[in-house]
N, C-alpha and C. Protein backbone atom coordinates (compact mmCIF):
# COMPACT_ATOMS: atom_id res chain seq x y z
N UNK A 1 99.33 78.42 92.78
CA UNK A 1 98.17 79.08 93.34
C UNK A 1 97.67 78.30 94.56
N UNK A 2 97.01 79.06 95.28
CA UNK A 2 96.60 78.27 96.49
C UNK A 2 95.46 78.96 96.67
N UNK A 3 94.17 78.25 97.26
CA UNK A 3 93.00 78.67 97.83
C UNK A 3 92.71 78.37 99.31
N UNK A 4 92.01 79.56 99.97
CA UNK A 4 91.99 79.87 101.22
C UNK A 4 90.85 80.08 101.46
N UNK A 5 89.82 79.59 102.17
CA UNK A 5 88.78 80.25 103.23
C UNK A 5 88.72 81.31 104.21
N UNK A 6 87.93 82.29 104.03
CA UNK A 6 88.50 82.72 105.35
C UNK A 6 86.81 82.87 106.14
N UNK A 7 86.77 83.07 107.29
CA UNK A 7 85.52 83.08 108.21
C UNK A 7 85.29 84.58 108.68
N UNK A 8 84.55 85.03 108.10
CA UNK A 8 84.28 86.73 108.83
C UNK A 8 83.12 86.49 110.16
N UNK A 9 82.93 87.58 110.96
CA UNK A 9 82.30 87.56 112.17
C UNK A 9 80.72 87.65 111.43
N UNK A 10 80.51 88.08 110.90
CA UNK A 10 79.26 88.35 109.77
C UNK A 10 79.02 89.46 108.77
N UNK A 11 78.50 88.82 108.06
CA UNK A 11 78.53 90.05 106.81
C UNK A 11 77.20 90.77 106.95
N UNK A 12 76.99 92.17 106.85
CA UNK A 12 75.24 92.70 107.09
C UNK A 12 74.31 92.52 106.04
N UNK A 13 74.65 92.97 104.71
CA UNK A 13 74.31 93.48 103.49
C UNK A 13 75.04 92.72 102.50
N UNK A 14 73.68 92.50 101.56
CA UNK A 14 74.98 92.15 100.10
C UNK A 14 75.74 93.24 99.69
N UNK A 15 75.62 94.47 99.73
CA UNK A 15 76.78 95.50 99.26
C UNK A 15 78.03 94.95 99.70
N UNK A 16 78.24 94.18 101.26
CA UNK A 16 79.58 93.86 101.21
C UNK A 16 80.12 93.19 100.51
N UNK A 17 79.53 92.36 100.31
CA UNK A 17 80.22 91.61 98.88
C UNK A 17 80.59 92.13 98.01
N UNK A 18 80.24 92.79 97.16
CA UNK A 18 81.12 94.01 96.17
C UNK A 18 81.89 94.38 96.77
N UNK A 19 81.58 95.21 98.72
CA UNK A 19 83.02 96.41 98.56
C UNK A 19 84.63 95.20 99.33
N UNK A 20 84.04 94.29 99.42
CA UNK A 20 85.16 92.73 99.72
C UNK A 20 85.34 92.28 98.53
N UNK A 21 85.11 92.00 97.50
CA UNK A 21 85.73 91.55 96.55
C UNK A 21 86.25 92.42 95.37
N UNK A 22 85.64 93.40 95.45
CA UNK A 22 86.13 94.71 94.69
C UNK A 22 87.44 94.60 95.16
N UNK A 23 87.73 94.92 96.48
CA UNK A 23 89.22 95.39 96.95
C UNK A 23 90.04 94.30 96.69
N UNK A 24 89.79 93.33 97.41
CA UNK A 24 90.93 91.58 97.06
C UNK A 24 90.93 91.78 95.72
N UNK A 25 90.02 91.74 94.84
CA UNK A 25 90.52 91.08 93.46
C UNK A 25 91.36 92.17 92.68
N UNK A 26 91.39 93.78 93.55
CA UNK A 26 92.32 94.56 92.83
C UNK A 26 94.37 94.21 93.37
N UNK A 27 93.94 93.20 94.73
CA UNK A 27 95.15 93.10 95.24
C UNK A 27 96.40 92.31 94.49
N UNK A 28 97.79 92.60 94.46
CA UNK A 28 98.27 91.79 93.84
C UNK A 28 98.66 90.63 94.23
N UNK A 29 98.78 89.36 93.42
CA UNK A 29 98.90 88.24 93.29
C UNK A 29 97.40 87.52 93.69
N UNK A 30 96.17 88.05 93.77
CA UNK A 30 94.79 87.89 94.15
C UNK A 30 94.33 87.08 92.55
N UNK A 31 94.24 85.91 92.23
CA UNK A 31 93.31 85.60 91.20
C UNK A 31 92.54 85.57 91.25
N UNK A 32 91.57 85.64 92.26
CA UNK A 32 90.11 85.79 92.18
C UNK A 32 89.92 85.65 94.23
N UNK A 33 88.89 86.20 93.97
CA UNK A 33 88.32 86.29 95.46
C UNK A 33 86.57 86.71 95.57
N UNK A 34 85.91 85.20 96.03
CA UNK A 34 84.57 85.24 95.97
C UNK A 34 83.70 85.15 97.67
N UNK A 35 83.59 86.07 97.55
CA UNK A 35 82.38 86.21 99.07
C UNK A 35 81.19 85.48 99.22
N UNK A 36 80.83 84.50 99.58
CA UNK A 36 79.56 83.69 100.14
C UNK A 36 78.85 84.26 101.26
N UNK A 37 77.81 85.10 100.63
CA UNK A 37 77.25 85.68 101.77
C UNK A 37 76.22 84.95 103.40
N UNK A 38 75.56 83.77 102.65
CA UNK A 38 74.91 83.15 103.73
C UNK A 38 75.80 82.20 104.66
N UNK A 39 76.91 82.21 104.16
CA UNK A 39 78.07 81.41 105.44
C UNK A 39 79.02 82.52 105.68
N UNK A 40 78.95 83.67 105.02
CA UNK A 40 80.06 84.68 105.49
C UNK A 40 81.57 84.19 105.70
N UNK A 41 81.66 83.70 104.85
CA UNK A 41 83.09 83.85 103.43
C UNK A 41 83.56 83.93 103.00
N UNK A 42 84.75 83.91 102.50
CA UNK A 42 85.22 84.64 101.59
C UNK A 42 86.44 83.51 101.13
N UNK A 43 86.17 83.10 99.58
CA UNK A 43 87.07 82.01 99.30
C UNK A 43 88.24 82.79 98.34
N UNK A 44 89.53 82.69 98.79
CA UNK A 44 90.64 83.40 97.59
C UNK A 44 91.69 82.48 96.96
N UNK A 45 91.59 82.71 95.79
CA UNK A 45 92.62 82.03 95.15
C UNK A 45 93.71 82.58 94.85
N UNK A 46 95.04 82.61 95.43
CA UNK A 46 96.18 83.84 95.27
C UNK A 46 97.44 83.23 95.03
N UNK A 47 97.96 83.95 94.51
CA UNK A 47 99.67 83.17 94.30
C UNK A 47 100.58 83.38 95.79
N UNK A 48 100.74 82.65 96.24
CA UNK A 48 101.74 83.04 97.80
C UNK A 48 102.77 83.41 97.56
N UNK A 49 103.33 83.33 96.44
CA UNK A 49 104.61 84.13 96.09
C UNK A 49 104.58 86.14 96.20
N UNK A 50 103.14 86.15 95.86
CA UNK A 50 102.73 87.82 95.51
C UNK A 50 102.63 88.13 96.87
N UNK A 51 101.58 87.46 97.61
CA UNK A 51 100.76 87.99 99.05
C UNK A 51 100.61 86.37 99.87
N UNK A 52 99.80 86.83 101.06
CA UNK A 52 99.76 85.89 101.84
C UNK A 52 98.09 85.97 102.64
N UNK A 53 98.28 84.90 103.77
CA UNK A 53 97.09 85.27 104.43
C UNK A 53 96.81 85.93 105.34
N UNK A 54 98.01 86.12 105.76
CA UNK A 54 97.94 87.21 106.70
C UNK A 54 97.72 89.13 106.11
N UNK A 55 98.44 88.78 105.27
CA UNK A 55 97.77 90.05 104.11
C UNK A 55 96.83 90.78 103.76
N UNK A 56 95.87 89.43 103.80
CA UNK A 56 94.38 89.13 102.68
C UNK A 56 93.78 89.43 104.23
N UNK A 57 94.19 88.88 105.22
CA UNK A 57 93.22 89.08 106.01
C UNK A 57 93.08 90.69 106.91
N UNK A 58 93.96 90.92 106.62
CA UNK A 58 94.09 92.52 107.11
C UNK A 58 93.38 93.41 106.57
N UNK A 59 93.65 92.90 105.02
CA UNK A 59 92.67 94.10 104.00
C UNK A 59 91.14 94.04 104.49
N UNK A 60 90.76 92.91 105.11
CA UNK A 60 89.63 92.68 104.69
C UNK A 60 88.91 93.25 106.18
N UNK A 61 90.01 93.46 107.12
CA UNK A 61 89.82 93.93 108.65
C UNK A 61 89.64 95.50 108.20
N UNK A 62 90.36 96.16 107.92
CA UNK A 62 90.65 97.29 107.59
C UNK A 62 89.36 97.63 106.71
N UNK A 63 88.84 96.84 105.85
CA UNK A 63 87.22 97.49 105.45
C UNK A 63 86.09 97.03 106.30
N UNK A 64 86.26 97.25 107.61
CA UNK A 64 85.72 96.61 108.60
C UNK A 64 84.55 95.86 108.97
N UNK A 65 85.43 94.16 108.26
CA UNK A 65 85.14 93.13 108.90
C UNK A 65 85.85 92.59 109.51
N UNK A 66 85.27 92.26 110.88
CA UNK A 66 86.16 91.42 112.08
C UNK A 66 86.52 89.85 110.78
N UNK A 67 87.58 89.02 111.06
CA UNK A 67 87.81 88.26 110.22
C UNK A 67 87.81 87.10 111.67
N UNK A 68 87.12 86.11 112.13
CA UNK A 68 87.53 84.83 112.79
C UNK A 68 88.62 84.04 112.48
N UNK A 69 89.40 84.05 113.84
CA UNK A 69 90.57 82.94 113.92
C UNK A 69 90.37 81.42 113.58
């Protein structure tokens, strides 16, 4: 397993947090994935064998949040 940070451009609402971790934690090889809303966040713990970060970070573009390089 490996854990990853990732940096979003900002989060608006706590609803995002549900509809961001709702989706990651249905993804496979995703063991958990927790959103920190006042640093805008998002910490995942995933098997790299299943998925990756480039993966994780797409999904998370695609429910549109800009994700920082």
């Amino acid at each position: 397993m490996k854990t990853i940070r990732i940096q979003l451009e900002t989060l608006t609402c706590p609803s995002c947090i549900n509809k961001i971790e709702g989706v990651l934690n249905k993804q496979t090889g995703v063991d958990e994935a927790k959103v920190m809303f006042n640093s805008s966040k998002v910490k995942i713990t995933y098997n790299e064998e299943e998925t990756n970060l480039k993966e994780l970070s797409e999904i998370i573009e695609k429910l549109g949040y800009p994700v920082l390089s």
